[in-house]
Protein backbone atom coordinates (compact mmCIF):
# COMPACT_ATOMS: atom_id res chain seq x y z
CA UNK A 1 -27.54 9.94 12.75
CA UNK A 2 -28.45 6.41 11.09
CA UNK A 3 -28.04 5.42 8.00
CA UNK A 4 -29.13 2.33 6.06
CA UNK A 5 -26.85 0.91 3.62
CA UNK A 6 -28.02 -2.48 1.62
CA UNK A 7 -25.23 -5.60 1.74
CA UNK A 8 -24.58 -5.34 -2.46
CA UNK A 9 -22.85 -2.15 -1.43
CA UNK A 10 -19.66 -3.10 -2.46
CA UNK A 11 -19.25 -4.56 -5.50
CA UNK A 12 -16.78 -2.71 -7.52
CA UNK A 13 -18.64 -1.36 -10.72
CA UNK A 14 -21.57 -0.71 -9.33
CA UNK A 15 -23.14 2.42 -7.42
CA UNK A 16 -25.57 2.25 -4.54
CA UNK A 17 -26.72 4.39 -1.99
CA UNK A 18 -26.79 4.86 1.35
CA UNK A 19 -30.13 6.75 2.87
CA UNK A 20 -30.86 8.26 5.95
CA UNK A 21 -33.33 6.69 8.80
CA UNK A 22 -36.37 8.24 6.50
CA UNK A 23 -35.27 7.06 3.30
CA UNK A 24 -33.71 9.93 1.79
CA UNK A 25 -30.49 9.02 -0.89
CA UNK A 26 -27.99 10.83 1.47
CA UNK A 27 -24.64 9.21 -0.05
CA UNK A 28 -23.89 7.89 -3.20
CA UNK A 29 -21.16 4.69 -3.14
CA UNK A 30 -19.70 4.58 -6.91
CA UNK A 31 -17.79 1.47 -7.72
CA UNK A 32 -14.82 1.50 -9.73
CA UNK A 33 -14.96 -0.92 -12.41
CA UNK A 34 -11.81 -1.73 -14.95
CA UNK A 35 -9.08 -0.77 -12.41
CA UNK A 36 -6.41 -2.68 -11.05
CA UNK A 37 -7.47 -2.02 -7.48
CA UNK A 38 -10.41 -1.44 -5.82
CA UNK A 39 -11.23 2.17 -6.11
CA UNK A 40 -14.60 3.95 -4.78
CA UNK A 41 -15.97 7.43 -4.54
CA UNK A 42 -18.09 8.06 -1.63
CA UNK A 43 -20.78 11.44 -2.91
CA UNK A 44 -23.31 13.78 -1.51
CA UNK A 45 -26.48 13.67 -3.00
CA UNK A 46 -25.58 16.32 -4.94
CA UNK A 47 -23.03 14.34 -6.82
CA UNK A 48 -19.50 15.90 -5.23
CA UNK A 49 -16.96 14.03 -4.23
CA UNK A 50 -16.58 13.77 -0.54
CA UNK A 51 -13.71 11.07 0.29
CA UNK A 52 -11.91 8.39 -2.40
CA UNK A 53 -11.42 5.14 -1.38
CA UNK A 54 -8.52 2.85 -3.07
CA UNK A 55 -6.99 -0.39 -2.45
CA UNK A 56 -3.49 0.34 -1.65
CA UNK A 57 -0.51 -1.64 -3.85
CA UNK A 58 2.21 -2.55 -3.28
CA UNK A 59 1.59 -3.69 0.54
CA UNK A 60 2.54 -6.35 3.06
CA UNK A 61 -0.86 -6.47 4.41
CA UNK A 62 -4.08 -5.85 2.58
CA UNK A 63 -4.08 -1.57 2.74
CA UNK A 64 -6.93 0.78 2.28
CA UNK A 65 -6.27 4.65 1.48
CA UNK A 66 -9.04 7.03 2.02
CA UNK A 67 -8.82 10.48 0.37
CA UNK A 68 -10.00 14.22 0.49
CA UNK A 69 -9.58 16.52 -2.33
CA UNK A 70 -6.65 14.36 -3.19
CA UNK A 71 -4.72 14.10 -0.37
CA UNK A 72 -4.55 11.12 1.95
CA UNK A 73 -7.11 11.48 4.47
CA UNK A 74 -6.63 8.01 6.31
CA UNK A 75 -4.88 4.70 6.05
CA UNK A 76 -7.02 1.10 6.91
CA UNK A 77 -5.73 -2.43 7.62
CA UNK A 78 -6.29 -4.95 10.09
CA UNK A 79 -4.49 -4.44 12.97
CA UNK A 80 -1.02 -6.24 13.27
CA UNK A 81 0.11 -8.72 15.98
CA UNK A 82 -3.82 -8.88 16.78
CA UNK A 83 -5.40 -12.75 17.51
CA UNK A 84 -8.93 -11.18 16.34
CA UNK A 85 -9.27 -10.89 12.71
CA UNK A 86 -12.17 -8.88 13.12
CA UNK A 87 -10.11 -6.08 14.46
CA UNK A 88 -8.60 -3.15 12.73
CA UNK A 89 -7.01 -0.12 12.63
CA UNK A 90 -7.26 3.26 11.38
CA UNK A 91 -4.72 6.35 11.01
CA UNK A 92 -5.19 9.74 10.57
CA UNK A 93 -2.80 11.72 8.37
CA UNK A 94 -2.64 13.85 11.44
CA UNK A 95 -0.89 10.43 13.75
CA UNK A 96 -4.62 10.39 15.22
CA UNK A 97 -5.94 6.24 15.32
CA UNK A 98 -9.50 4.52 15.49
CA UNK A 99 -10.12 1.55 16.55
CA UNK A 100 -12.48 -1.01 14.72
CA UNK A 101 -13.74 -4.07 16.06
CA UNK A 102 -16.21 -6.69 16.47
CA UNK A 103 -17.54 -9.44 14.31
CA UNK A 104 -17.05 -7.82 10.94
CA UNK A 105 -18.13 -10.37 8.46
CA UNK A 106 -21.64 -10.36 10.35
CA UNK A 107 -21.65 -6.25 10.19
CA UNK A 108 -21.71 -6.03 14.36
CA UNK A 109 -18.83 -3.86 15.02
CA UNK A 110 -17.76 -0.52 16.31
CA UNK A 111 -15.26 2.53 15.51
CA UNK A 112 -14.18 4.17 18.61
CA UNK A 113 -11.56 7.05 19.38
CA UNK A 114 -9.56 6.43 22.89
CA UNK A 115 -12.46 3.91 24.49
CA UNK A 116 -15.31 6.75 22.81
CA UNK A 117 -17.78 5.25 20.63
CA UNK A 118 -17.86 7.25 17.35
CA UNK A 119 -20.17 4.59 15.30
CA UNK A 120 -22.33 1.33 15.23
CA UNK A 121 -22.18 -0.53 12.49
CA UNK A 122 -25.26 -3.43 13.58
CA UNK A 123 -28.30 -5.29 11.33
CA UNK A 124 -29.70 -5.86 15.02
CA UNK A 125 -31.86 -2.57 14.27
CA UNK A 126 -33.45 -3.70 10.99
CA UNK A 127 -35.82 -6.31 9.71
CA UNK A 128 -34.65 -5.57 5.75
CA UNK A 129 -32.94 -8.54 4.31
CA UNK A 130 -29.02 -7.54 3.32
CA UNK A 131 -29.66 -4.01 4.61
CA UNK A 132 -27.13 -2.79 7.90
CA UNK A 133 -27.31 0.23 9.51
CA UNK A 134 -24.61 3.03 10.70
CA UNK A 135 -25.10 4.89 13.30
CA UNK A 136 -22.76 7.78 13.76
CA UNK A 137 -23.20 8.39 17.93
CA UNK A 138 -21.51 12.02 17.60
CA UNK A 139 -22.94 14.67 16.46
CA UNK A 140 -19.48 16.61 15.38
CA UNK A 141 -18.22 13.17 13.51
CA UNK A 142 -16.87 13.32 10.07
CA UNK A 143 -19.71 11.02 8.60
CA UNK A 144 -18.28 11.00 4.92
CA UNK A 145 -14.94 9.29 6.87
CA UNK A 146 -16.95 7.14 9.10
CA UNK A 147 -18.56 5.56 6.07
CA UNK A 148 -15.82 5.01 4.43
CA UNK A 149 -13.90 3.58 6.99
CA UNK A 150 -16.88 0.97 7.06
CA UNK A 151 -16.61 0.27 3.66
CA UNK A 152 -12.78 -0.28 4.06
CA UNK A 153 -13.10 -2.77 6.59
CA UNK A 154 -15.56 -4.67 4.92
CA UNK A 155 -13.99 -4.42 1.89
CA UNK A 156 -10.83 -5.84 3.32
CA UNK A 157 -12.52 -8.76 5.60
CA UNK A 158 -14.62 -9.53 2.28
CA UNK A 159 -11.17 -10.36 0.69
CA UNK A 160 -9.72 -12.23 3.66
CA UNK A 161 -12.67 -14.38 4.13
CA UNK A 162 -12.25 -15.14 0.06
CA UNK A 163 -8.53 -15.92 0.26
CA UNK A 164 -9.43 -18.49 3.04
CA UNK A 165 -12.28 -20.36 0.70
């Protein structure tokens, strides 16, 4: 399953979507604006809800919380102790943990489960401008979390690459 997203994605206050490999609007990304964190809502095309994603406060490192019909789904933050910046980590309410990596700020990484590729996040595919792609490789995924944990780790190398500057 691939799916194209375009590079103004996240820019809190704003809503853009995310289409399949024919073109179809298959999730809707809706910014936030006039909160004191970043806050998202991941939809169908439909206009439900699948997963909230928020800025966590309050946080040594920089935190992102994803939820599901209010209740915390997964937790996102670069991994500690690790010399790669581009390299995160992701936990499950359930203890479960992805692993994110590659070169982030140039949208070329991976999220894997226990050495299994789960998605490829690349712009190697396309020849659109500002346009990446995600490809989920499993077919029983949970896409609606595998997008947001993209957005997450953008999100949160976006910020780290701005506190540098």
């Amino acid at each position: 399953m691939r799916f194209l997203v375009r590079e103004r994605l996240f820019a809190v206050g704003d809503d853009y979507w995310i289409e399949d490999a024919d073109g179809r609007k298959v999730f809707l990304v809706d910014g936030k604006a006039m909160r004191v964190r970043d806050t998202f809502e991941l939809k169908d095309a439909q206009g439900r809800i699948l997963v909230e994603i928020r800025q966590k406060l309050l946080s040594l490192r920089d935190t992102m919380l994803i939820e599901r019909d209010g209740e915390q789904l997964a937790k996102v933050q670069r991994k500690r102790l690790s010399l790669l910046r581009n390299h995160h980590r992701v936990t499950l309410v359930d203890g479960t943990e992805l692993d994110v990596s590659g070169k982030i700020l140039d949208r070329e990484f991976a999220v894997d489960y226990d050495g299994e590729l789960l998605a490829q996040i690349s712009r190697r595919w396309l020849t659109v401008r500002d346009t990446y792609g995600i490809d989920v490789v499993r077919e029983d995924a949970d896409v609606a979390l595998l997008i947001a944990v993209s957005v997450c780790v953008i999100v949160l190398a976006d910020k780290e690459k701005e506190h540098e500057d």
